[in-house]
N, C-alpha and C. Protein backbone atom coordinates (compact mmCIF):
# COMPACT_ATOMS: atom_id res chain seq x y z
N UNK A 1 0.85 -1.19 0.00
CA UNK A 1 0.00 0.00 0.00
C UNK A 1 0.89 1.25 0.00
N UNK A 2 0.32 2.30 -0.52
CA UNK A 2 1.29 3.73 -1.04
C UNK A 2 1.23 4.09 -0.12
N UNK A 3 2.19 5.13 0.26
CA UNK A 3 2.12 5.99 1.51
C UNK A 3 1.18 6.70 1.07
N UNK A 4 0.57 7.84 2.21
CA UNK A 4 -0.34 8.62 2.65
C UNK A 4 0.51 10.36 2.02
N UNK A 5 0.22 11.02 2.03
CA UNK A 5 0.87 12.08 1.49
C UNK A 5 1.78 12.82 2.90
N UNK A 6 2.74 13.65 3.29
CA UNK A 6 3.04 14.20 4.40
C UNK A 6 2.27 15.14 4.33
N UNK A 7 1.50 15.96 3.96
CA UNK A 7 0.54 16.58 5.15
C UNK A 7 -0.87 16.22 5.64
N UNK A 8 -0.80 15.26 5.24
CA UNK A 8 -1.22 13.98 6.54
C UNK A 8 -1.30 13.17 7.24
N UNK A 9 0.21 12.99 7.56
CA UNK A 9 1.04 12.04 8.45
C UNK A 9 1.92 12.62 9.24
N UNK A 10 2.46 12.89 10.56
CA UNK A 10 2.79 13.53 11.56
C UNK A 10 3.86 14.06 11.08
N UNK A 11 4.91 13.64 9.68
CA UNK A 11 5.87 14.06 9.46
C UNK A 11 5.72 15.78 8.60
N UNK A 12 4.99 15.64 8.38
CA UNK A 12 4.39 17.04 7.70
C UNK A 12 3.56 18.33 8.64
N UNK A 13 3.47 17.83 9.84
CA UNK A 13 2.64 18.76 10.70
C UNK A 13 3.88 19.25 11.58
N UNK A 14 3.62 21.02 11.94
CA UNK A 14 4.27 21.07 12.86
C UNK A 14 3.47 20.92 13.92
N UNK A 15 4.59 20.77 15.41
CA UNK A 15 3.99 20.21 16.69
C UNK A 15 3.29 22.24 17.70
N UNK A 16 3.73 22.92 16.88
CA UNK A 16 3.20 24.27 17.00
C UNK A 16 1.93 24.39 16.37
N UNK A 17 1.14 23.34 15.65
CA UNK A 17 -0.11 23.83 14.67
C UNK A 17 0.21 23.98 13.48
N UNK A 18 -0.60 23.58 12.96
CA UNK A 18 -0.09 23.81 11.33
C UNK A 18 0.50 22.74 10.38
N UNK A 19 1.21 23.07 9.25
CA UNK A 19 1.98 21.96 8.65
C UNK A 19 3.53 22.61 8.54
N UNK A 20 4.49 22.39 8.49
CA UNK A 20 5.91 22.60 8.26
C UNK A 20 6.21 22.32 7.11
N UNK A 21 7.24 23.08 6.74
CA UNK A 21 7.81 23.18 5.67
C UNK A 21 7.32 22.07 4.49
N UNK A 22 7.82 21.05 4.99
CA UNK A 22 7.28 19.86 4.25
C UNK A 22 6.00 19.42 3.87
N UNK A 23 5.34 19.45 4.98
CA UNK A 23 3.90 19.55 4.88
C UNK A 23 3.25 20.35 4.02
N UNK A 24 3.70 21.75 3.35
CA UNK A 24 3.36 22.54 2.84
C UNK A 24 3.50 22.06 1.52
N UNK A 25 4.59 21.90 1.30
CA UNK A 25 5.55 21.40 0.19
C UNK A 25 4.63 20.33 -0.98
N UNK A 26 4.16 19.16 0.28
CA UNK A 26 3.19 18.16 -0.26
C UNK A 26 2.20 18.29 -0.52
N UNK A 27 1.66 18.84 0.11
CA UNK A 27 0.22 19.51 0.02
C UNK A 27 0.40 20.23 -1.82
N UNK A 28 1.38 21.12 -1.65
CA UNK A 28 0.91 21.86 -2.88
C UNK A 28 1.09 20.92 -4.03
N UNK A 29 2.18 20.06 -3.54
CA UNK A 29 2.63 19.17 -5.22
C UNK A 29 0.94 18.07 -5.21
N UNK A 30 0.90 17.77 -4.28
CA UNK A 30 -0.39 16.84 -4.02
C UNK A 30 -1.83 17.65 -5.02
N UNK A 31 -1.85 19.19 -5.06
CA UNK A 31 -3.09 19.69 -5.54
C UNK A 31 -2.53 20.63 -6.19
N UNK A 32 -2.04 20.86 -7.74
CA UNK A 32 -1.27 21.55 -8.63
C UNK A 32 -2.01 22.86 -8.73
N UNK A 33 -3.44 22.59 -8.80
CA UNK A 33 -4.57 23.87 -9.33
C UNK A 33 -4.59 24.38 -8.29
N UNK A 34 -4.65 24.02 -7.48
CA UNK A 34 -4.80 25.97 -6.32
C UNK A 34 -4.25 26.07 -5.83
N UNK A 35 -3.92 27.36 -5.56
CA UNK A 35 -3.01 28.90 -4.92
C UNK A 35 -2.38 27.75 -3.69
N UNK A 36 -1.19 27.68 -3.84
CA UNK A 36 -0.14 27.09 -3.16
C UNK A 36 -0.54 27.50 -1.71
N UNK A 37 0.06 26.39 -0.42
CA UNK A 37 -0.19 27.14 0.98
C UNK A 37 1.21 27.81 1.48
N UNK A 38 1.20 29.10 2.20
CA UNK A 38 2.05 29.78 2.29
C UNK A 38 2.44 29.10 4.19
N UNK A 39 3.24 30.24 4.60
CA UNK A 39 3.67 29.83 6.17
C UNK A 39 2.95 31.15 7.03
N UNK A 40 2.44 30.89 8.41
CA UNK A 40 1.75 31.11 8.95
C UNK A 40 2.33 33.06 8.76
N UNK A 41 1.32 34.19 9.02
CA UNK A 41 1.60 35.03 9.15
C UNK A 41 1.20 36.13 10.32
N UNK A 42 1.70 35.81 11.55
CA UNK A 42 1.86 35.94 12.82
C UNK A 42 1.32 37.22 13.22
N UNK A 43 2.78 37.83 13.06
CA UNK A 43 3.33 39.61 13.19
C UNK A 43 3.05 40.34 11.32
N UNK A 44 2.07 40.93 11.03
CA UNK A 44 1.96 41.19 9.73
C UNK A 44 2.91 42.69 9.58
N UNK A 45 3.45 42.41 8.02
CA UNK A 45 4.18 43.76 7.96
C UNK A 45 3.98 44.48 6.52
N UNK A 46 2.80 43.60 6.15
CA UNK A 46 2.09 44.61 4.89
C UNK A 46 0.79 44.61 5.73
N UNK A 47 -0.11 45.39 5.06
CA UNK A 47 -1.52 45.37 4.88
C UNK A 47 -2.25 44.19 4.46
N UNK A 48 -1.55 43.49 3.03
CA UNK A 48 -1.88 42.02 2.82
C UNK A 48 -2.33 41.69 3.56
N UNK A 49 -0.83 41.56 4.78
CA UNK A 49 -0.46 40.26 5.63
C UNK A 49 -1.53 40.72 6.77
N UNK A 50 -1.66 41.86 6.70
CA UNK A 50 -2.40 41.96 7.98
C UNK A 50 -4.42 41.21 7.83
N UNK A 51 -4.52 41.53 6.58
CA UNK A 51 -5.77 41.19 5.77
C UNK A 51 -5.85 39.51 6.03
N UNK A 52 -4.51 38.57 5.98
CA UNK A 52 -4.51 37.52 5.46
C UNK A 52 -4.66 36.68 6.31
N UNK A 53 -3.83 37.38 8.20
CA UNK A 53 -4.12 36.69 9.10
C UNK A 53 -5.44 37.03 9.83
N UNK A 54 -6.21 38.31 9.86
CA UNK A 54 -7.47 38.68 9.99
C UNK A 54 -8.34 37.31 9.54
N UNK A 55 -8.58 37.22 8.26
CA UNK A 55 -9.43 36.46 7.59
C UNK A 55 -9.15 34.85 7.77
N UNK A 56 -8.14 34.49 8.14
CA UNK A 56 -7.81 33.09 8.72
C UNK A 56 -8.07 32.91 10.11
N UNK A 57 -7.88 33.99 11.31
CA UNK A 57 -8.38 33.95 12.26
C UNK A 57 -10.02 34.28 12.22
N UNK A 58 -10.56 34.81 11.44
CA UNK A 58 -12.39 34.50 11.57
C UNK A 58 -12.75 33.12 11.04
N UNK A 59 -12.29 32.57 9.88
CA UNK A 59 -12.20 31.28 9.83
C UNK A 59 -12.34 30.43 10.43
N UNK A 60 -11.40 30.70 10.81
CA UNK A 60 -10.81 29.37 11.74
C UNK A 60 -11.35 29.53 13.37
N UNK A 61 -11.64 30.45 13.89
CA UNK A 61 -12.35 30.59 15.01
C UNK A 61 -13.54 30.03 15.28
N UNK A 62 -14.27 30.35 13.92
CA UNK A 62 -15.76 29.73 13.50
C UNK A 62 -16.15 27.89 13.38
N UNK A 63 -14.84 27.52 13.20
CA UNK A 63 -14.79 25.79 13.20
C UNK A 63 -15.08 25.26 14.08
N UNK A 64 -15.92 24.22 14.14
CA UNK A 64 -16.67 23.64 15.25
C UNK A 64 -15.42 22.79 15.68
N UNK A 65 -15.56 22.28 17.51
CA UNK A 65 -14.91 21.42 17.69
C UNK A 65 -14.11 21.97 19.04
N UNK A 66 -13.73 21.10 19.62
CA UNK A 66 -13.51 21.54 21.00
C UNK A 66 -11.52 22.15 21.02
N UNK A 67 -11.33 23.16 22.23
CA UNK A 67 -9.69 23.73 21.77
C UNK A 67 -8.51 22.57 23.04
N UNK A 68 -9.41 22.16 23.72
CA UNK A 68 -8.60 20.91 23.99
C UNK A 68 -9.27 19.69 24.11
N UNK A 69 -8.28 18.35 24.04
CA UNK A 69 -9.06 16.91 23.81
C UNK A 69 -8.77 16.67 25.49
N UNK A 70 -9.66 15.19 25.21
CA UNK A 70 -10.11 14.44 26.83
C UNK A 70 -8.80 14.30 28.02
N UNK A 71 -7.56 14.77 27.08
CA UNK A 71 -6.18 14.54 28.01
C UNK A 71 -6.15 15.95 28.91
N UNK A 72 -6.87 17.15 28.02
CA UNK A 72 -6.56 18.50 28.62
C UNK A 72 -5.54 19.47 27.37
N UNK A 73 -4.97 18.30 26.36
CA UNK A 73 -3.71 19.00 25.53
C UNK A 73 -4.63 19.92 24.49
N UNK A 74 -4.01 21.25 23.90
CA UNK A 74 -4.88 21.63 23.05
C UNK A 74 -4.44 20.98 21.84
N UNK A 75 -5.97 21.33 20.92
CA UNK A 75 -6.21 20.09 20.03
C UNK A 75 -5.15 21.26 18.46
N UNK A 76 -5.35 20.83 17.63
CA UNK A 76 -4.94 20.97 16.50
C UNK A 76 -5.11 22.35 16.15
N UNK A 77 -6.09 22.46 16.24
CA UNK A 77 -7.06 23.87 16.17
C UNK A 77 -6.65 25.08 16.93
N UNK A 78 -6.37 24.77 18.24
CA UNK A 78 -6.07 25.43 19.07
C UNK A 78 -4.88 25.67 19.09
N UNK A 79 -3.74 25.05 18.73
CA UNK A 79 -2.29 25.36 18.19
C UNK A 79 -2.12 26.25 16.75
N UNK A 80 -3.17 26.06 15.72
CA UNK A 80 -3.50 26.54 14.76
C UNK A 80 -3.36 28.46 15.21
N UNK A 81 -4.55 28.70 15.99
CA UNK A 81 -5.31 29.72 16.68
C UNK A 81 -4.06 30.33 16.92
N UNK A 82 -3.49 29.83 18.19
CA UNK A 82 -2.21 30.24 18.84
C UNK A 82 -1.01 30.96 17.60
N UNK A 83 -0.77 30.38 16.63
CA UNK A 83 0.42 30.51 15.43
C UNK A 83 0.06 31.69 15.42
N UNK A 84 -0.95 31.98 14.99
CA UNK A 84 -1.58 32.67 13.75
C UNK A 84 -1.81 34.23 15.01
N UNK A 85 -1.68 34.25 16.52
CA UNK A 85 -1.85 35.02 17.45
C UNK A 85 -3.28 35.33 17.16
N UNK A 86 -4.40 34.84 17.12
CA UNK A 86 -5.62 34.85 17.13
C UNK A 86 -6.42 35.19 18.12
């Protein structure tokens, strides 16, 4: 059986939220037609950037689902949130 692609196997995620370098990497070769994924944009220093993490933090705020699992750790989402200073 083929492997799974890395950004969906732990080697492609960073442990901060998100996907890493690699993860990114696969993802885009994995789906040629749309707008490539960029790296998180924190501290913005255009207007863009400021536009880009705005609109990813309403997003992503809006996603159902709890910000930590049954251990107490925050979940995926919630590391997501955190990157992005949400």
């Amino acid at each position: 059986m083929a492997k799974s692609e890395a950004w969906q196997r732990k080697e492609g995620k960073d442990p901060k939220g998100g996907l890493n370098a690699k993860g990114r990497a696969s993802y885009n070769k994995a789906n040629p037609g749309k707008p490539g994924l960029k790296p998180p944009a924190p501290k913005p220093k255009t207007e863009k950037d400021a536009k880009r993490r705005s609109s990813f933090c309403a997003r992503m705020s809006g996603v159902k689902g709890p910000m930590k699992d049954e251990k107490g750790k925050p979940t995926r989402k919630a590391l997501a949130l955190k990157a992005w200073n949400c």
